[in-house]
Protein backbone atom coordinates (compact mmCIF):
# COMPACT_ATOMS: atom_id res chain seq x y z
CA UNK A 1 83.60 162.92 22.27
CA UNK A 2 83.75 162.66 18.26
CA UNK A 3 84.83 159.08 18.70
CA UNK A 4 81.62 158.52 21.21
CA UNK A 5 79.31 160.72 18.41
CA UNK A 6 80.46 158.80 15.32
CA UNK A 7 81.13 155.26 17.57
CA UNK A 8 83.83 154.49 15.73
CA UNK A 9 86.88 156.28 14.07
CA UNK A 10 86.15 157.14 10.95
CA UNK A 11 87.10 160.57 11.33
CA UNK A 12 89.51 161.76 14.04
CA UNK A 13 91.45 165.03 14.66
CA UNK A 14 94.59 165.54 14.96
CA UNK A 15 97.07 168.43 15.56
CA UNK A 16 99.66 169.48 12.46
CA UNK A 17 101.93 172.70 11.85
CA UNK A 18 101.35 175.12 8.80
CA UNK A 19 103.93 176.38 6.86
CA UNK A 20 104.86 179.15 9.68
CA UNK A 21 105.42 176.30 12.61
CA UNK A 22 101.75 177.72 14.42
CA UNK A 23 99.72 174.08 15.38
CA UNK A 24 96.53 173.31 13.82
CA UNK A 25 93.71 171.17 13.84
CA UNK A 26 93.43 168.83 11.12
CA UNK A 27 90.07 166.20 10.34
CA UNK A 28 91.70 163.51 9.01
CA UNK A 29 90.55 159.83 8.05
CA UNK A 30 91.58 156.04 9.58
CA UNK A 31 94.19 156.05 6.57
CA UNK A 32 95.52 159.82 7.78
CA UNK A 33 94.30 161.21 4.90
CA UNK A 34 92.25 164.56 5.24
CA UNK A 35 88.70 164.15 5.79
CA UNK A 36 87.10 165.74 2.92
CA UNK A 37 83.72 165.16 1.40
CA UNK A 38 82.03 164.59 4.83
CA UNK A 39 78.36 163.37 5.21
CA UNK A 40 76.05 165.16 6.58
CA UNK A 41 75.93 163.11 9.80
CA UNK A 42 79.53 163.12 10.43
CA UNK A 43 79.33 167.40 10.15
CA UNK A 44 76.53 167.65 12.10
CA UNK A 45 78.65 164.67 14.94
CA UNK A 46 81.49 167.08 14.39
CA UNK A 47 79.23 170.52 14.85
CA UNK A 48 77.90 169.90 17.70
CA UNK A 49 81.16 167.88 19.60
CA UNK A 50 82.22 171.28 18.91
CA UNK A 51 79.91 172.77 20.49
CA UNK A 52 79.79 171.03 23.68
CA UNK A 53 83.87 171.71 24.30
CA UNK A 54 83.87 175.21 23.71
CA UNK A 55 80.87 175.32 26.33
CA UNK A 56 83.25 173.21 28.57
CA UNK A 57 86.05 176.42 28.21
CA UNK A 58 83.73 178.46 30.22
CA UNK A 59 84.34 178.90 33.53
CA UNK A 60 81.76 177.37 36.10
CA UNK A 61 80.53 180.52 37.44
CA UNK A 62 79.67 181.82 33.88
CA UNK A 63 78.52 178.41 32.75
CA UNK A 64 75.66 178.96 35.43
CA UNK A 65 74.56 181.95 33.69
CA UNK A 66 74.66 180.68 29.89
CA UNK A 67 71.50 180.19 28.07
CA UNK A 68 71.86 176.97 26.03
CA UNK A 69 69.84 176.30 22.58
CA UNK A 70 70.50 173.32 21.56
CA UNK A 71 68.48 172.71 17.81
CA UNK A 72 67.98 168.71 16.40
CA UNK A 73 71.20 167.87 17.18
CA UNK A 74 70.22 164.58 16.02
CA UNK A 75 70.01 165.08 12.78
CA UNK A 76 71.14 163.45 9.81
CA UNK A 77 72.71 161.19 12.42
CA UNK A 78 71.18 157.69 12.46
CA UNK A 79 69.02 155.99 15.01
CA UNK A 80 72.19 154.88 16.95
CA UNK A 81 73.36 157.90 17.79
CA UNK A 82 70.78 159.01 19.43
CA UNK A 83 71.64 157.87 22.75
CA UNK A 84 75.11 158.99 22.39
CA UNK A 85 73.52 162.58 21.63
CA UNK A 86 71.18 162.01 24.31
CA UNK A 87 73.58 161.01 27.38
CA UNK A 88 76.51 164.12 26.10
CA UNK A 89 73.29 166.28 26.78
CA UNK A 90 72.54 164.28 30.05
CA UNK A 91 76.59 164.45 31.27
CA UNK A 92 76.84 168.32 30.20
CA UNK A 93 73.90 169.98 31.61
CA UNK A 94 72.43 167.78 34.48
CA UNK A 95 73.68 167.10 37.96
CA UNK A 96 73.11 167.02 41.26
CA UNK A 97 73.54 170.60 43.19
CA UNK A 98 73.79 171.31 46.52
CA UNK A 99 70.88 172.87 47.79
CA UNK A 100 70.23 175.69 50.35
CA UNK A 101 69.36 173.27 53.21
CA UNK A 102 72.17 171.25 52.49
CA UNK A 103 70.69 168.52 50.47
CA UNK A 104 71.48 167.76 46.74
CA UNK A 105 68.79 167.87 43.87
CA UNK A 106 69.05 167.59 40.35
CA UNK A 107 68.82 170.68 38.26
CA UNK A 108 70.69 172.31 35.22
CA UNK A 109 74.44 173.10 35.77
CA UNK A 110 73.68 176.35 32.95
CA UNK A 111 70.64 178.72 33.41
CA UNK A 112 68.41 177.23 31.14
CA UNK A 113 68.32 174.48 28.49
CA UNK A 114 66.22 174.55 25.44
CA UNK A 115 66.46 171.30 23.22
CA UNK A 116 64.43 171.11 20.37
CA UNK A 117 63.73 168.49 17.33
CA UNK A 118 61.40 166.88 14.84
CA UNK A 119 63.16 163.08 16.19
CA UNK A 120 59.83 161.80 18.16
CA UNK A 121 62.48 159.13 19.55
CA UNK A 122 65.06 161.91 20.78
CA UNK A 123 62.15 164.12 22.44
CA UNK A 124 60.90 160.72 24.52
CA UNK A 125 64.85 160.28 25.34
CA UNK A 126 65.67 164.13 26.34
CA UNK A 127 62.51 164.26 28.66
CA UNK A 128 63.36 161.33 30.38
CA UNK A 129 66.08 163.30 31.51
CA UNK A 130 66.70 165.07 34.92
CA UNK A 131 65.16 166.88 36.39
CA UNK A 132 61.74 165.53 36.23
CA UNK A 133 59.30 166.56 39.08
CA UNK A 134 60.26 169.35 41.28
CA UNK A 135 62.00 171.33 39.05
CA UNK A 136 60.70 173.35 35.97
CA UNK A 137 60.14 171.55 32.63
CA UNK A 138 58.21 172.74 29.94
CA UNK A 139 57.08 171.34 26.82
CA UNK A 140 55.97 172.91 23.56
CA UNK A 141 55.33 172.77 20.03
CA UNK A 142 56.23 175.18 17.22
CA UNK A 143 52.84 174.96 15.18
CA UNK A 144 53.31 176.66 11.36
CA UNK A 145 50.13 178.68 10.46
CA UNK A 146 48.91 180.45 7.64
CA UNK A 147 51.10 183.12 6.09
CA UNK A 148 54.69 181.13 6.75
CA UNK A 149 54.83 182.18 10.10
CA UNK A 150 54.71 179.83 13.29
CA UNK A 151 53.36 179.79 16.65
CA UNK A 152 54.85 178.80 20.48
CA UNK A 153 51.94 176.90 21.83
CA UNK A 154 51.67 174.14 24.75
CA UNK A 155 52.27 170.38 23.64
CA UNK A 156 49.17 168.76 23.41
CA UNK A 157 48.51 166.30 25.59
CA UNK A 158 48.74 163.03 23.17
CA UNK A 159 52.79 163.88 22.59
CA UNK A 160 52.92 165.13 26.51
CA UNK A 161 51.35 162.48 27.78
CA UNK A 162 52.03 159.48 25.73
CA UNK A 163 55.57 157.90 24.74
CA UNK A 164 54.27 155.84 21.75
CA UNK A 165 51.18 155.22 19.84
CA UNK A 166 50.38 152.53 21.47
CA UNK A 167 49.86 154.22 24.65
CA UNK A 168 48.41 156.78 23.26
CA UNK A 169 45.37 154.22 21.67
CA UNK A 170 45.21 152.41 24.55
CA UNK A 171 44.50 155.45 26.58
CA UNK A 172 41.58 156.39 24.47
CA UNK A 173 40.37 153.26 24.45
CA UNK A 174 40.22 153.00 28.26
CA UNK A 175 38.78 156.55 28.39
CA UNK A 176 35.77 155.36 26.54
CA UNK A 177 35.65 152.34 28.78
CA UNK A 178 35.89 154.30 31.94
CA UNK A 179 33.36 156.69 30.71
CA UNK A 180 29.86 156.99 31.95
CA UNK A 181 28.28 158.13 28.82
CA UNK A 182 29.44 155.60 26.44
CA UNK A 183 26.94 156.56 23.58
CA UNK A 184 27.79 160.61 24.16
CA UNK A 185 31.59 159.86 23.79
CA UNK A 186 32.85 162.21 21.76
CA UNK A 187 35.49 159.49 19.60
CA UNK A 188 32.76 157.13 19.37
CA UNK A 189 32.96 156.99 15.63
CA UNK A 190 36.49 156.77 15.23
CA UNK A 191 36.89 153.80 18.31
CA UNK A 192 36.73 150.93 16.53
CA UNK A 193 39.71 151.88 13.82
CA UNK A 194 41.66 152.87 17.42
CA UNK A 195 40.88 149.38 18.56
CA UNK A 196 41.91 147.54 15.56
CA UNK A 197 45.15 149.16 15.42
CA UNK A 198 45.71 148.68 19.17
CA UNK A 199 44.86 144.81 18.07
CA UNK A 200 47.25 145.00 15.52
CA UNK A 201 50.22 145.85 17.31
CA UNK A 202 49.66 143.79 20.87
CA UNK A 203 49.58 140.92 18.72
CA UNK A 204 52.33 141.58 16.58
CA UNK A 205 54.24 142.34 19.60
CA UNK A 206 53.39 138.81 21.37
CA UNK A 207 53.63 137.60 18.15
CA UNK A 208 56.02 139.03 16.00
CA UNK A 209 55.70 136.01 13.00
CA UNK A 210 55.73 136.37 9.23
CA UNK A 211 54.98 139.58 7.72
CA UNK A 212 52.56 137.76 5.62
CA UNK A 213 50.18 136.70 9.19
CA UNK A 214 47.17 138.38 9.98
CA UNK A 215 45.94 140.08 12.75
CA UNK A 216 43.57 137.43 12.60
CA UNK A 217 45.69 134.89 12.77
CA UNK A 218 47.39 136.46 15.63
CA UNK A 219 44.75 136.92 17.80
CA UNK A 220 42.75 133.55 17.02
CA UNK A 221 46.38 131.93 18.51
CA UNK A 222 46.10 134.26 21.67
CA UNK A 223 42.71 134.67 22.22
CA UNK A 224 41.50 131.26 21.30
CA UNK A 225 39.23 131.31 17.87
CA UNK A 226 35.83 131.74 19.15
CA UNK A 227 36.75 135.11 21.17
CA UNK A 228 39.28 136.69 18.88
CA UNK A 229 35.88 136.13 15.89
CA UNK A 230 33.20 137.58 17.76
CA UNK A 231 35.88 140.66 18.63
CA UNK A 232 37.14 140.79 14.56
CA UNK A 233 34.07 140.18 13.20
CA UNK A 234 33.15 143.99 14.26
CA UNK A 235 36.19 145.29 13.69
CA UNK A 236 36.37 143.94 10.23
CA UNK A 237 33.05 145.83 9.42
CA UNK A 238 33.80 149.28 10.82
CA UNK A 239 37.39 149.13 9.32
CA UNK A 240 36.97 147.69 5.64
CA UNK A 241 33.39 150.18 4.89
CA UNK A 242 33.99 150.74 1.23
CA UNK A 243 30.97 151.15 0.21
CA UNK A 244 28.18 153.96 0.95
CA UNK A 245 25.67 151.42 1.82
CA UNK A 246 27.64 149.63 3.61
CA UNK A 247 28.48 151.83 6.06
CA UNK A 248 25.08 153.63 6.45
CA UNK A 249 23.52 149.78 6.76
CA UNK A 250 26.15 148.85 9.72
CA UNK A 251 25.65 152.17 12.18
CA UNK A 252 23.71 150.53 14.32
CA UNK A 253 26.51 148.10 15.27
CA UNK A 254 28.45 150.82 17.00
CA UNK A 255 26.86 150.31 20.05
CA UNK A 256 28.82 147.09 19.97
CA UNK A 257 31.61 148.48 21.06
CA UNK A 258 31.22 148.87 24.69
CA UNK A 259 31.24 145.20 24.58
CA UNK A 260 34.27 144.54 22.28
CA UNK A 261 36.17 146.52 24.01
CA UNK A 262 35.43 144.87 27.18
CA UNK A 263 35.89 141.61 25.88
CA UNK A 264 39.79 142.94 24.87
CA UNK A 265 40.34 144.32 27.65
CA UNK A 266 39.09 141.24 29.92
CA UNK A 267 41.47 139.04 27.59
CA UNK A 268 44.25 141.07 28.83
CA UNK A 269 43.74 141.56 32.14
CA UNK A 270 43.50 137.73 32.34
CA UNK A 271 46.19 136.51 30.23
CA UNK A 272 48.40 139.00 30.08
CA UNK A 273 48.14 140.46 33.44
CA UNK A 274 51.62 142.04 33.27
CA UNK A 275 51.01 143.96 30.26
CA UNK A 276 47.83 145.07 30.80
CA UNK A 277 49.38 146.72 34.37
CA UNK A 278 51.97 148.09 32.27
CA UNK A 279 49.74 149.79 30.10
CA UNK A 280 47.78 151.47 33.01
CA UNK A 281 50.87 152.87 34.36
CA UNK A 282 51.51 154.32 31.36
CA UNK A 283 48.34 156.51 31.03
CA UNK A 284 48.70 157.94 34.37
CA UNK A 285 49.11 161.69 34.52
């Protein structure tokens, strides 16, 4: 499991004698020396393979009654671990059980599992984990308030519903463009900055390029010039407003928006059909 944790060797155990003949467990290096001066993600690899065995030395029937916290076990570790972490947890504490009509379903081999982290990658990994529908999953969100103290309260819906910014912007883009009071939407203001950055990265994305190309450039290549100015052309006033005057004197172009937005969205839908039903998947409840 340490092997699997670390992916490599760099810190095995291995099993001496002390001084009175009694076996021991020693941390030792590739070169056999002892393992000293660990860093803080081989400890926390080493913690929490720990961890997991001793669980194993309970005995099934007690196992199904444990209570398991399981707190950022991700971290100091770096982004390839993750999935290590991520399918231990999966191996461990999911499975399929046999059911009182004689079926299997997944479900949690201990009583209950609580995994928590700061990792936005590990959450999207954990809760892709079974069980997913018909059993009980809940998410939340430890919110700090005034005073040093914190609050339990229920994950709002852009980390609960959304896997990455992306989908998040897209859904409130579509929201407004679903919407039957455009002009009463309540993120009017703030739309075309969303739409710009959901511009940003599509292209990027289907172009990846220099890091010295523009959005611009990206989206005069995909969208042909003439579309992808008319659609930048009002981005590029909402989102570069430095001035007082200047954003006073262009209010009246909000209402441009309906239309930009349609125009993007029309662009995908016919040249990037696959995406853009990708996308809609995604923003289902």
């Amino acid at each position: 499991r340490l092997v699997s944790m670390l992916g490599s060797e760099a810190v095995r155990i291995e099993v001496t004698k002390d001084p009175m003949g009694q076996e021991r467990f020693q941390l030792v290096r590739k070169s056999g020396a002892a393992a000293k001066n660990l860093s803080d993600g081989e400890r926390t690899a080493i913690a929490f393979s720990y961890f997991l065995t001793k669980l194993k030395e309970l005995n099934p029937e007690d196992f199904k009654q444990t209570i398991v916290y399981i707190d950022d076990p991700i971290s100091s570790l770096d982004s390839n671990h993750i999935f290590q972490v991520t399918a231990a947890i999966n191996d461990l504490f999911f499975a399929k059980l046999p059911q009182a009509n004689g079926n299997e379903a997944w479900g949690t081999t201990c009583k209950q599992l609580f995994v928590s982290t700061h990792n936005f990658d590990f959450f999207n990994l954990i809760r892709e984990l079974q069980p997913v529908k018909d059993q009980m999953a809940r998410l939340f969100l430890v919110r700090r308030v005034a005073g040093g103290s914190s609050e339990l309260i229920n994950m709002p819906k852009s980390l609960s519903n959304y896997s990455s910014e992306y989908q998040f912007l897209f859904g409130c883009l579509y929201n407004f463009h679903a919407s039957a009071d455009k002009v009463g939407h309540e993120n009017l203001l703030i739309l075309p900055n969303a739409l710009r950055r959901f511009l940003e990265l599509y292209t990027y994305s289907r172009i990846p390029g220099a890091h010295s190309d523009t959005v611009d450039q990206r989206a005069g290549e995909l969208f042909g010039k003439e579309k992808a100015k008319s659609i930048l052309k009002f981005l590029h006033t909402f989102s570069h407003g430095n001035t007082i005057e200047r954003i006073v004197g262009n209010n009246e172009l909000i209402f441009l928006l309906e239309d930009t937005v349609q125009a993007v969205f029309d662009e995908l839908q016919e040249k990037d059909e696959r995406h853009w039903k990708a996308l809609m998947v995604s923003i289902q409840p």
